[in-house]
N, C-alpha and C. Protein backbone atom coordinates (compact mmCIF):
# COMPACT_ATOMS: atom_id res chain seq x y z
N UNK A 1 -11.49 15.38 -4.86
CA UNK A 1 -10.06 15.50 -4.73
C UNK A 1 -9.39 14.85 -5.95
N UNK A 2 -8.23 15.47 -6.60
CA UNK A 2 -7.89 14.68 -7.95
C UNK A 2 -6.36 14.64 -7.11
N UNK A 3 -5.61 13.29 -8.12
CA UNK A 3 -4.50 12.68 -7.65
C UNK A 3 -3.07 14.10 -7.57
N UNK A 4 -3.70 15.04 -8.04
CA UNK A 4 -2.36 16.08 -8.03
C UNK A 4 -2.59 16.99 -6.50
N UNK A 5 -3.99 16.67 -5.92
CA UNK A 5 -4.32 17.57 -4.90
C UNK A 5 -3.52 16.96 -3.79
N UNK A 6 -3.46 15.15 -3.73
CA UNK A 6 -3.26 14.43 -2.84
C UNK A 6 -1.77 14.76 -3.29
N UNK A 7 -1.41 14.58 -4.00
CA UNK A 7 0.56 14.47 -4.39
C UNK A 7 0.60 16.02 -3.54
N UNK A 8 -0.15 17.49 -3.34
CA UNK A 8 0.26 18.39 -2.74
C UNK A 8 0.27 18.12 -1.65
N UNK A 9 -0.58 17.40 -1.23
CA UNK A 9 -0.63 17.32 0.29
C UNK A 9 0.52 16.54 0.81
N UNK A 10 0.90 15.58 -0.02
CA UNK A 10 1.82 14.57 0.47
C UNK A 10 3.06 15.34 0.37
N UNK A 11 3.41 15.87 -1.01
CA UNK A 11 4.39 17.07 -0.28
C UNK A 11 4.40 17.96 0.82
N UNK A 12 3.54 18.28 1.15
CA UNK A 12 3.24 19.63 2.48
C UNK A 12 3.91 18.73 3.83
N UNK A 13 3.12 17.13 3.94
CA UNK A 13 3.12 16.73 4.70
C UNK A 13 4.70 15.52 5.17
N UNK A 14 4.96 14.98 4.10
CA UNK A 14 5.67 13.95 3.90
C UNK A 14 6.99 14.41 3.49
N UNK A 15 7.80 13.97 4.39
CA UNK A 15 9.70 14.44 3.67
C UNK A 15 10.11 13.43 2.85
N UNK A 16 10.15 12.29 3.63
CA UNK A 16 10.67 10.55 3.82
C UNK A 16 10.80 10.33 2.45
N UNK A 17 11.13 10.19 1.74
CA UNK A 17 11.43 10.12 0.23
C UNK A 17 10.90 8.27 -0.17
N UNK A 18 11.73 7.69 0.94
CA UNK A 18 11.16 6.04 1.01
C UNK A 18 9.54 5.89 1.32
N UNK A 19 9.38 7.19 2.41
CA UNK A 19 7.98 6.53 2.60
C UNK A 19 6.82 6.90 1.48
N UNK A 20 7.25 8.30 0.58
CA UNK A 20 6.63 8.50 -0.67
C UNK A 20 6.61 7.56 -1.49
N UNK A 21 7.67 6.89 -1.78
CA UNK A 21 7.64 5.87 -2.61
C UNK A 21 7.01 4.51 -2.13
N UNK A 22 6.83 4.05 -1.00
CA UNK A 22 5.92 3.28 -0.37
C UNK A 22 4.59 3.34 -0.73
N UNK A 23 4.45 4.89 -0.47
CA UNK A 23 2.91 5.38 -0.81
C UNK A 23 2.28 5.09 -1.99
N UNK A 24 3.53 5.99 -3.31
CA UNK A 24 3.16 5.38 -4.86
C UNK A 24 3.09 4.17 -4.76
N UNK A 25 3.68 3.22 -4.24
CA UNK A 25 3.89 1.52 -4.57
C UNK A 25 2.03 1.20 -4.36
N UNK A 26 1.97 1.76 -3.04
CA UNK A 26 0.83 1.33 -2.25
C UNK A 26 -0.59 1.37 -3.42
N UNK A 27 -0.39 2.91 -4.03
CA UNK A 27 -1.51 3.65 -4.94
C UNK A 27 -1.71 2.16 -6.34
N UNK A 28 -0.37 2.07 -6.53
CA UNK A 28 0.06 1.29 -8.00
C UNK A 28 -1.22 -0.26 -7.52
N UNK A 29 -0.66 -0.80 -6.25
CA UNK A 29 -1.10 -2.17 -6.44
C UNK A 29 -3.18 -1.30 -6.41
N UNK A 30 -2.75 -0.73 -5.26
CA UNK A 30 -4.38 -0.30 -5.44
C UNK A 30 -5.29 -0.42 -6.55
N UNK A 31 -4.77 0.52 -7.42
CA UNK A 31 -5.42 0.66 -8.52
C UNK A 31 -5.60 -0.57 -9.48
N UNK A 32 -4.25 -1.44 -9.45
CA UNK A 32 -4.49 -3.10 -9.71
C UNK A 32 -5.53 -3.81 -9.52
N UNK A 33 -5.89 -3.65 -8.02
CA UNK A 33 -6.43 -4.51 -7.06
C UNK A 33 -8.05 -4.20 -7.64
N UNK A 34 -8.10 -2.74 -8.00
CA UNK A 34 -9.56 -2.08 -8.22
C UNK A 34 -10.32 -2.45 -10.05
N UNK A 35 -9.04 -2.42 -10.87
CA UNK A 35 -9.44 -2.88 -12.07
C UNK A 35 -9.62 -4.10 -11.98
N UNK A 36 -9.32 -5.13 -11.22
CA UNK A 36 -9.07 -7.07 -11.01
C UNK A 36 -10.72 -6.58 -10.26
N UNK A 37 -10.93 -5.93 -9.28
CA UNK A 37 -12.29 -6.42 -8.53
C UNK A 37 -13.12 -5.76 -9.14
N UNK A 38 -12.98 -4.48 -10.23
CA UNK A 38 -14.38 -3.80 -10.94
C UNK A 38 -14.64 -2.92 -10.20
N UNK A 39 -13.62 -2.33 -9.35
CA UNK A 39 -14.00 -1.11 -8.14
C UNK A 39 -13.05 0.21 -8.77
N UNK A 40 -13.58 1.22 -8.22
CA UNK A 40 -13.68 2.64 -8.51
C UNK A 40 -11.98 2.56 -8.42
N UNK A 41 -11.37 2.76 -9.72
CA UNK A 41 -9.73 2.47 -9.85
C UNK A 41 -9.32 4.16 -9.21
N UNK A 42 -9.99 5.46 -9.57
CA UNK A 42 -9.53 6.32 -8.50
C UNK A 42 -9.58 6.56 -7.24
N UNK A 43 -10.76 6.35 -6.46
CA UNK A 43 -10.75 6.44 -4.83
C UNK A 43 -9.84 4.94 -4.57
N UNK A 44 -9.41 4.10 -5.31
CA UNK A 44 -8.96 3.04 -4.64
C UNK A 44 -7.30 3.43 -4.67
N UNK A 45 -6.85 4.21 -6.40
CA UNK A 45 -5.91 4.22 -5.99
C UNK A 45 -5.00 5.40 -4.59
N UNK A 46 -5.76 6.95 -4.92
CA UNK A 46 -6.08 7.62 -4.02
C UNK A 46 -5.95 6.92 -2.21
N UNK A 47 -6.67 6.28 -2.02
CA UNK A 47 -6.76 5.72 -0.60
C UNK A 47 -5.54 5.17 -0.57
N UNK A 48 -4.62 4.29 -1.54
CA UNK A 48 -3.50 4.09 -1.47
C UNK A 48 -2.36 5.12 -0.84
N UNK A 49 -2.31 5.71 -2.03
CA UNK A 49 -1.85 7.12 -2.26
C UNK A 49 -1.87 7.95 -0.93
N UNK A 50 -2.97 8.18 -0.14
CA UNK A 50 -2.66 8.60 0.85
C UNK A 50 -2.48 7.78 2.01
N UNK A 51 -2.68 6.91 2.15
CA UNK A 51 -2.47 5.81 3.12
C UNK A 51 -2.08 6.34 4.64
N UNK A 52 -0.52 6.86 4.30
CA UNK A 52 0.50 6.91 5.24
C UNK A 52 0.79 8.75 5.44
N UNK A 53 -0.44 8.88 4.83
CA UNK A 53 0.14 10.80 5.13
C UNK A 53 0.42 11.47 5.98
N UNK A 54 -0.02 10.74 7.38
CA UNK A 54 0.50 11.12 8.31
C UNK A 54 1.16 10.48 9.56
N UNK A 55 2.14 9.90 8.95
CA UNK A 55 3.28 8.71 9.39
C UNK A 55 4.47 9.73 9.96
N UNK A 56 4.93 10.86 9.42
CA UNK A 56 5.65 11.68 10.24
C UNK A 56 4.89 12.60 10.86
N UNK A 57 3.89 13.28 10.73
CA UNK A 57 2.85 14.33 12.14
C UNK A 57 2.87 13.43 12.94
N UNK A 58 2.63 12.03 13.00
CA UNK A 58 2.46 11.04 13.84
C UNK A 58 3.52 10.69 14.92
N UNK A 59 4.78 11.04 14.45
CA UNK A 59 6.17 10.45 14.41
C UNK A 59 6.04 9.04 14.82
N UNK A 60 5.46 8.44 13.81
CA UNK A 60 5.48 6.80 13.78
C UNK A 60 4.35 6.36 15.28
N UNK A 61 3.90 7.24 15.79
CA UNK A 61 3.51 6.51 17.02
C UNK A 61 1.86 6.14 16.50
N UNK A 62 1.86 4.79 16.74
CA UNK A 62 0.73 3.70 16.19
C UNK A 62 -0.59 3.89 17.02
N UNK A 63 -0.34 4.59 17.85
CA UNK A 63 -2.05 4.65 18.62
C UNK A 63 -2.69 5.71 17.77
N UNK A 64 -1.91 6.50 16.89
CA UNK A 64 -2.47 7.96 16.37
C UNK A 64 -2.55 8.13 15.12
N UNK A 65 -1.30 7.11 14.50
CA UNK A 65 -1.24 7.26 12.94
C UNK A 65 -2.36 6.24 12.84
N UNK A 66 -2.70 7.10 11.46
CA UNK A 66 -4.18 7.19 10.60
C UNK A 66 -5.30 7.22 10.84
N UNK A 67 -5.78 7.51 12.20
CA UNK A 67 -6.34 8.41 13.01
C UNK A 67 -6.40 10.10 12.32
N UNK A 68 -5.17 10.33 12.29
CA UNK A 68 -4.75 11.85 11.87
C UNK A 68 -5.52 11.48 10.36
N UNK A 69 -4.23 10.68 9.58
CA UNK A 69 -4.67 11.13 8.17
C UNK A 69 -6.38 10.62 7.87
N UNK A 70 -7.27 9.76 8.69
CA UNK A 70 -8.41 9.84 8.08
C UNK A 70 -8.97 11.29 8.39
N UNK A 71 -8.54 11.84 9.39
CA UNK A 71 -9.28 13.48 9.22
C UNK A 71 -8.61 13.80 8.52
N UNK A 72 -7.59 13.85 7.61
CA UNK A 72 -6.97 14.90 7.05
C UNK A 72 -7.47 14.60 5.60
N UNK A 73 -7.22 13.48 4.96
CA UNK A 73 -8.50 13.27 4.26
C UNK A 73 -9.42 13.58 3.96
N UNK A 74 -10.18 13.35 4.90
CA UNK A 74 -11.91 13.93 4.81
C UNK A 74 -11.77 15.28 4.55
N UNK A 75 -10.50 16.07 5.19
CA UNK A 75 -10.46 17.77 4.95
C UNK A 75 -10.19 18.02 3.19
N UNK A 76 -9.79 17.19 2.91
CA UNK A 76 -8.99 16.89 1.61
C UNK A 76 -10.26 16.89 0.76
N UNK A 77 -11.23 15.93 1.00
CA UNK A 77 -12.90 16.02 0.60
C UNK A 77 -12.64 14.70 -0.08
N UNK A 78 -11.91 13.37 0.94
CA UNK A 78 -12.03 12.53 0.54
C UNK A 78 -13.33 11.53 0.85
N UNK A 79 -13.92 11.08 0.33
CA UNK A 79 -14.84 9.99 0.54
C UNK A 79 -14.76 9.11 1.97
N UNK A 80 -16.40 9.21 2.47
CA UNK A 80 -15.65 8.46 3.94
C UNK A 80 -15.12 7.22 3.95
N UNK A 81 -15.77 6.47 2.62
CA UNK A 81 -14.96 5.09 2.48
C UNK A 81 -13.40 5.22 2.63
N UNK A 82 -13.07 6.09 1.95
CA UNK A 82 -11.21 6.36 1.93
C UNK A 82 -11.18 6.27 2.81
N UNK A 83 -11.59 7.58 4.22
CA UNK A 83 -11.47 7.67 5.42
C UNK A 83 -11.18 6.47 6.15
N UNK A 84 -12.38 5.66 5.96
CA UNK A 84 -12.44 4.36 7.09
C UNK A 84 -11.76 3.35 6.59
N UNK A 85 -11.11 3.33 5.54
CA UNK A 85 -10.02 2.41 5.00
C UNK A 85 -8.43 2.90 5.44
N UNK A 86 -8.20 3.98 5.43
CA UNK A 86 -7.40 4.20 6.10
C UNK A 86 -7.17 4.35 7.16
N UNK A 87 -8.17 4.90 8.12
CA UNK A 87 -8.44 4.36 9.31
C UNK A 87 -7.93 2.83 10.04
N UNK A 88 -8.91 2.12 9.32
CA UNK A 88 -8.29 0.56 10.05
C UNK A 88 -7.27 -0.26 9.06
N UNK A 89 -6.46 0.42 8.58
CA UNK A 89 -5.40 -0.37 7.97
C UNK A 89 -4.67 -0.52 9.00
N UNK A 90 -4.75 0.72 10.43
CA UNK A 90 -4.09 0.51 11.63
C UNK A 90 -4.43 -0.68 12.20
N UNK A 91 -3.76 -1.70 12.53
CA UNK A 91 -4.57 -2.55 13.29
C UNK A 91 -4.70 -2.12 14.51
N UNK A 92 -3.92 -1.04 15.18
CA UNK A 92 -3.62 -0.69 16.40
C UNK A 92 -4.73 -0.11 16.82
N UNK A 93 -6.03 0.39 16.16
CA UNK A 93 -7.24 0.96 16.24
C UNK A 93 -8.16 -0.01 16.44
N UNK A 94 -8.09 -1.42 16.41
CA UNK A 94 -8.87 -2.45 16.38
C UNK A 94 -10.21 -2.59 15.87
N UNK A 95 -10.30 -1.45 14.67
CA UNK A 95 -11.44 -1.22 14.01
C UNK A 95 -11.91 -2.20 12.79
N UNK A 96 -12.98 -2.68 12.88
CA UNK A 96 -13.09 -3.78 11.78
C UNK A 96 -12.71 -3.77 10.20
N UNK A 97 -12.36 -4.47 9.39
CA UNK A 97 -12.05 -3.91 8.14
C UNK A 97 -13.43 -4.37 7.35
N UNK A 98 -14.46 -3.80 6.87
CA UNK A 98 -16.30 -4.24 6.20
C UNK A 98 -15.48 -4.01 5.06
N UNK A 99 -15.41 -3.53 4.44
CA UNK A 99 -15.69 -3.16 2.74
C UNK A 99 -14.56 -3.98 2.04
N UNK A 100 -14.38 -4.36 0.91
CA UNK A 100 -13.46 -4.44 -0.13
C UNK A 100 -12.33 -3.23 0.15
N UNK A 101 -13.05 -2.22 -0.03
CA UNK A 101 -11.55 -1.30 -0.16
C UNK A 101 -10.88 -1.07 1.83
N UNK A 102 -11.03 -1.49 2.06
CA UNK A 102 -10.81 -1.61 3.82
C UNK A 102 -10.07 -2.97 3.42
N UNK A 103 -10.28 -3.93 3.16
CA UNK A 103 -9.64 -5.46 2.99
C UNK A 103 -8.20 -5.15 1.92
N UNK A 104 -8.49 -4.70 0.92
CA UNK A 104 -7.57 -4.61 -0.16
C UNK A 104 -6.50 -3.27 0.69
N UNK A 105 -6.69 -2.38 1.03
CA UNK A 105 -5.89 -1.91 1.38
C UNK A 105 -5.06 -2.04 2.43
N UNK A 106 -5.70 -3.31 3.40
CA UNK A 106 -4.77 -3.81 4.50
C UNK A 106 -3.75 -4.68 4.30
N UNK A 107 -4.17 -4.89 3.11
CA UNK A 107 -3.15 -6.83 2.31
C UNK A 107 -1.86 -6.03 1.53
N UNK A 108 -2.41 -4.61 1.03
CA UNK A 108 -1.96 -3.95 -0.45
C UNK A 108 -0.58 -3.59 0.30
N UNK A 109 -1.20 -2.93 1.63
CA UNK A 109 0.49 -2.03 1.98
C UNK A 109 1.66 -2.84 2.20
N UNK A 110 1.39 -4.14 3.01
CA UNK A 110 2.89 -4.84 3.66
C UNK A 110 3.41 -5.43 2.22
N UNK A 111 2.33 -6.01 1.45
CA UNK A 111 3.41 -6.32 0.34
C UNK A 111 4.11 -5.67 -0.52
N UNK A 112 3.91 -3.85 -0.75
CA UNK A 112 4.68 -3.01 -1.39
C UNK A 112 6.63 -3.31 -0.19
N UNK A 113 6.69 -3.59 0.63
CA UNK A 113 7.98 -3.82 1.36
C UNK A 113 8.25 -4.91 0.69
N UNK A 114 7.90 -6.11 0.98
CA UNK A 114 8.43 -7.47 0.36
C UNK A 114 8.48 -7.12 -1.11
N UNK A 115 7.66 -6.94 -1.93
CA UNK A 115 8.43 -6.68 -3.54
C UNK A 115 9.58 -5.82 -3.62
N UNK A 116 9.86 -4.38 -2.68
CA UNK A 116 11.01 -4.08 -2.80
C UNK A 116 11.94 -4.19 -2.16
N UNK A 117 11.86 -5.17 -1.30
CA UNK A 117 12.78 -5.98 -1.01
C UNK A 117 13.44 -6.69 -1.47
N UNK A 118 12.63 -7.23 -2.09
CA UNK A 118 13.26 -8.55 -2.94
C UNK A 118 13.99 -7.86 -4.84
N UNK A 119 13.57 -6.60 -4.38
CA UNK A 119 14.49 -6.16 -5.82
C UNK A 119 15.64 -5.78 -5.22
N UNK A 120 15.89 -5.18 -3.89
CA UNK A 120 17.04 -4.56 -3.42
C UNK A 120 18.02 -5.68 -3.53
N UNK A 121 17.48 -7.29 -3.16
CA UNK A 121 18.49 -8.05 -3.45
C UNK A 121 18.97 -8.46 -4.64
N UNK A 122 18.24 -8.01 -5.61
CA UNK A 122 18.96 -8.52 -7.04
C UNK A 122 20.12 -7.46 -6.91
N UNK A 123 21.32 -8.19 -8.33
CA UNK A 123 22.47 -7.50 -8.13
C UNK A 123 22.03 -6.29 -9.04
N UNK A 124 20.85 -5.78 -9.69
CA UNK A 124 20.87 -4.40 -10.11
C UNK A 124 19.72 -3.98 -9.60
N UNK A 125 19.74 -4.74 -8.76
CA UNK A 125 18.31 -3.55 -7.36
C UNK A 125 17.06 -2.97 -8.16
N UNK A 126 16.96 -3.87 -9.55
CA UNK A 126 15.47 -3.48 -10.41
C UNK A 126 14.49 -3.99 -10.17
N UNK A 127 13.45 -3.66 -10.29
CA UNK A 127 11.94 -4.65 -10.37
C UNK A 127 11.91 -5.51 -11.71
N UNK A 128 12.49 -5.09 -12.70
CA UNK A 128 12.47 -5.82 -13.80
C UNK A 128 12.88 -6.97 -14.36
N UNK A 129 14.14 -7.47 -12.81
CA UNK A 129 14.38 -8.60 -12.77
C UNK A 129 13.55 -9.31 -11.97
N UNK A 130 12.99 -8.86 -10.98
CA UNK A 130 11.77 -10.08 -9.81
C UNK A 130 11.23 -10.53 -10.22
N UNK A 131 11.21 -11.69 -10.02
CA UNK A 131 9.70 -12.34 -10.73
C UNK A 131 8.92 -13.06 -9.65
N UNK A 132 7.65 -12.88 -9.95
CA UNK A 132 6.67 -13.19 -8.85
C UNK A 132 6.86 -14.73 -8.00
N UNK A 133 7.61 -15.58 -8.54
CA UNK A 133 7.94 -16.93 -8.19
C UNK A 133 9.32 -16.30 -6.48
N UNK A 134 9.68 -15.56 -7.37
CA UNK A 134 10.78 -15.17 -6.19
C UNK A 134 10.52 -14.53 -4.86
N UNK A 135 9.75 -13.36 -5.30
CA UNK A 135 8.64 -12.73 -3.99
C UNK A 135 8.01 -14.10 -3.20
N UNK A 136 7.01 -15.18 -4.40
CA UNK A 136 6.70 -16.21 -3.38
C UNK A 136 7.39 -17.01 -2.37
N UNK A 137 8.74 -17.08 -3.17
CA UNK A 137 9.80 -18.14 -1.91
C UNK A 137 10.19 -16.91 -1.12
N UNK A 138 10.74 -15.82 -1.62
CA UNK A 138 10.95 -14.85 0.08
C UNK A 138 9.54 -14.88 1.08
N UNK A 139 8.37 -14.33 0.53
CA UNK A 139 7.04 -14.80 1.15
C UNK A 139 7.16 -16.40 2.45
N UNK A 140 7.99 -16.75 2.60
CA UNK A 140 8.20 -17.81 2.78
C UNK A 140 9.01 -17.90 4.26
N UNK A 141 10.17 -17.12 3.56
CA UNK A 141 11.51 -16.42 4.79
C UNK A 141 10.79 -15.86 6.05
N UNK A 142 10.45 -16.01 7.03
CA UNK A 142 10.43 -15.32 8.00
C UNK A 142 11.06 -14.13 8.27
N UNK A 143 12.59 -14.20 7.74
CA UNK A 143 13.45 -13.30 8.40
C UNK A 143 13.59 -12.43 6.84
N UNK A 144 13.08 -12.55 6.28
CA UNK A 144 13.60 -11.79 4.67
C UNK A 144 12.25 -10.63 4.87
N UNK A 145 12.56 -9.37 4.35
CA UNK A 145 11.60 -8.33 4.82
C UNK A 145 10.39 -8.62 5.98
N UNK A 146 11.47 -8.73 7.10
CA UNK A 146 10.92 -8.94 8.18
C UNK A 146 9.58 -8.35 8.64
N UNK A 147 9.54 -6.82 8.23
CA UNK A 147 8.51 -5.97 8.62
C UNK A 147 7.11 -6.27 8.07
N UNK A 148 7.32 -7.22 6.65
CA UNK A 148 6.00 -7.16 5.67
C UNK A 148 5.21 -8.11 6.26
N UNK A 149 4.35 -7.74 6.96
CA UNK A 149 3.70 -8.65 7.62
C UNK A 149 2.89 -9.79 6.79
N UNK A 150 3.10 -11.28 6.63
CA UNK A 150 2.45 -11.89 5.97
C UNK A 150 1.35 -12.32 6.02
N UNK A 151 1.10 -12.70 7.55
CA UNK A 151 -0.61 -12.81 7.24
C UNK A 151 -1.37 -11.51 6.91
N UNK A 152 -0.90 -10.14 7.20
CA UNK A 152 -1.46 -9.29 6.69
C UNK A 152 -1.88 -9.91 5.36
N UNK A 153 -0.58 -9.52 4.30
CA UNK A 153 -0.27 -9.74 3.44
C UNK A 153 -1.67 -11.23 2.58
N UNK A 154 -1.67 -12.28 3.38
CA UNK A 154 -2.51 -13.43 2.98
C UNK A 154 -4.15 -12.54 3.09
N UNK A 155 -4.60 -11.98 3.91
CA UNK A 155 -5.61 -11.71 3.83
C UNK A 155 -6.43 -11.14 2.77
N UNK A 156 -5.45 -10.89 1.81
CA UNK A 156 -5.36 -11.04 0.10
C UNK A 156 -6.78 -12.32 -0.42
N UNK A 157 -6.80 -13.31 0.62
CA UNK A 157 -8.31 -14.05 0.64
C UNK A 157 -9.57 -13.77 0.87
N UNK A 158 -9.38 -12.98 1.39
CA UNK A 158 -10.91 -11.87 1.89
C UNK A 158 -11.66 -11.08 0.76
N UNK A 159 -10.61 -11.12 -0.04
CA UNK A 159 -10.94 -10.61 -1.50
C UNK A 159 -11.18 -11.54 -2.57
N UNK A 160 -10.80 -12.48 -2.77
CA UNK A 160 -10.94 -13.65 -3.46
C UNK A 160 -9.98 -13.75 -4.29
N UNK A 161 -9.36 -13.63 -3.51
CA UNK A 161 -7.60 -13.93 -4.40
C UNK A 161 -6.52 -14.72 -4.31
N UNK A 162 -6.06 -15.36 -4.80
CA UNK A 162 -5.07 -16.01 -4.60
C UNK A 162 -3.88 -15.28 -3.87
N UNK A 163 -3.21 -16.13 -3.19
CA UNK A 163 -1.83 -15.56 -2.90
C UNK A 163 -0.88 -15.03 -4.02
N UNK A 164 -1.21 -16.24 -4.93
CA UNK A 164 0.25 -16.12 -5.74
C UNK A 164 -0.53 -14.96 -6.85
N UNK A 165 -1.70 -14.97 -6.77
CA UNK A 165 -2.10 -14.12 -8.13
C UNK A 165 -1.75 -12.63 -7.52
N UNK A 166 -2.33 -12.50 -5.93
CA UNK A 166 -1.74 -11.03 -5.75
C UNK A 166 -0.15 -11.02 -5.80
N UNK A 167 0.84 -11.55 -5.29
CA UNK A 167 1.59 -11.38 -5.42
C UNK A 167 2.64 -10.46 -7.00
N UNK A 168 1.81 -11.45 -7.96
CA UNK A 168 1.64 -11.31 -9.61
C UNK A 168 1.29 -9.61 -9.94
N UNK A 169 -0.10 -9.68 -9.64
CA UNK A 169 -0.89 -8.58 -9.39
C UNK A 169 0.15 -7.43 -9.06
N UNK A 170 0.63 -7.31 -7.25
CA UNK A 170 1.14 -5.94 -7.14
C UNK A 170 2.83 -6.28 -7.82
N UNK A 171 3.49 -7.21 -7.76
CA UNK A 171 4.66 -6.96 -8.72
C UNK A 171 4.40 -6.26 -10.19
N UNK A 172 3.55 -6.78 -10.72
CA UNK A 172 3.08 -6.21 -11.78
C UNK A 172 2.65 -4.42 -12.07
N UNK A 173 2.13 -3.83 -10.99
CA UNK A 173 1.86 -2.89 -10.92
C UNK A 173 3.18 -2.11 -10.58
N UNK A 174 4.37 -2.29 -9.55
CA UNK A 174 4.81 -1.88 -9.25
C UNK A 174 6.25 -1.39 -10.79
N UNK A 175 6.14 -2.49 -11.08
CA UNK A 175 6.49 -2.66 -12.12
C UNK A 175 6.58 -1.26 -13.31
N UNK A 176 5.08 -1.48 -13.29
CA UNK A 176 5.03 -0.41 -14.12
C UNK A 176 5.38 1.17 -13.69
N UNK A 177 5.59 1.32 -12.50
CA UNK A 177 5.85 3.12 -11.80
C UNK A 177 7.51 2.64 -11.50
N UNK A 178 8.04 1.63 -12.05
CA UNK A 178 9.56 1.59 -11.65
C UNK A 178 10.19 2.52 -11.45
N UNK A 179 10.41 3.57 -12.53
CA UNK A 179 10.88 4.66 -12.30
C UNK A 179 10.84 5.82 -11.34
N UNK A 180 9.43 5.43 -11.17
CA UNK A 180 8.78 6.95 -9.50
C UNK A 180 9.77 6.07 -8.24
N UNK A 181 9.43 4.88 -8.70
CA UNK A 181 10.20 4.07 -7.15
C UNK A 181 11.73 3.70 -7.00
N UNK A 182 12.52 4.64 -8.53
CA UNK A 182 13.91 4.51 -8.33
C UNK A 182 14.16 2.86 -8.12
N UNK A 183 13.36 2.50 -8.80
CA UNK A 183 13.46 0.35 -9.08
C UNK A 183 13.75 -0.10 -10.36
């Protein structure tokens, strides 16, 4: 599967314009996460990339999403690793996370919310002003991108990473696709 097959599918499948851009965010730190650990920077960013493909077939309901998209995936002729990484990024599946790319992609998604969060609050809503010190003190807020789950988010240790270095890490990446993410 090459990254223009998955961008068709995500069109076919995906309206949500936010949740596309979630998705790219998701792909960006991925592929970060894969050059930092020495892992396959396309199926990692890819597994990003599709993550959430089927978050509206689903209509958000959590017993089913990514369930769907790991078959849809595999139809896609994605790798079963992709599969089972997207698979239990659900926690709602209570499926174990084994691999690196199963770990990295459970930490990768909630913090694509908190980095753009924390740009929405600057007064020109860029990534180019955040700086990773700032993500760390919102990281902090309970109530500041409420949804980004942080211990998700910490399990960024399972990988051998620092907090603050991922943090660094996916600002950094996101950084660079500013433009796909209208940041």
């Amino acid at each position: 599967m090459t990254r223009d097959e998955a961008l068709d599918s995500i069109e076919a499948n995906v309206e949500n314009k936010n949740t596309i851009k979630h998705m790219l965010a998701t792909e960006a730190i991925m592929r970060a996460l894969a050059k930092r650990l020495g892992e396959d920077e396309e199926e990692w960013g890819l597994t990003g990339l599709l993550h959430d493909i089927d978050m509206e077939l689903t209509e958000g309901d959590m017993s089913t999403h990514s369930k769907l998209g790991a078959d849809l995936v595999r139809e896609m002729g994605a790798s079963e690793a992709m599969a089972h990484a997207i698979l239990c990024h659900n926690e709602a599946h209570g499926i174990p996370r084994e691999s690196q790319l199963d770990k990295a992609l459970f930490c990768a998604d909630p913090l694509t919310g908190l980095i753009i969060a924390a740009a929405l609050v600057r007064p020109d809503k860029k990534l180019a002003s955040v700086e990773a010190k700032s993500v760390r003190k919102r990281f902090k807020e309970k109530s500041f991108a409420a949804g980004a789950n942080r211990e998700q988010i910490a399990q960024c240790a399972e990988l051998g990473i620092e907090l603050d270095e991922f943090i660094e890490l996916g600002l950094k990446a996101m950084k660079g696709i500013a433009e796909d993410l209208g940041l």
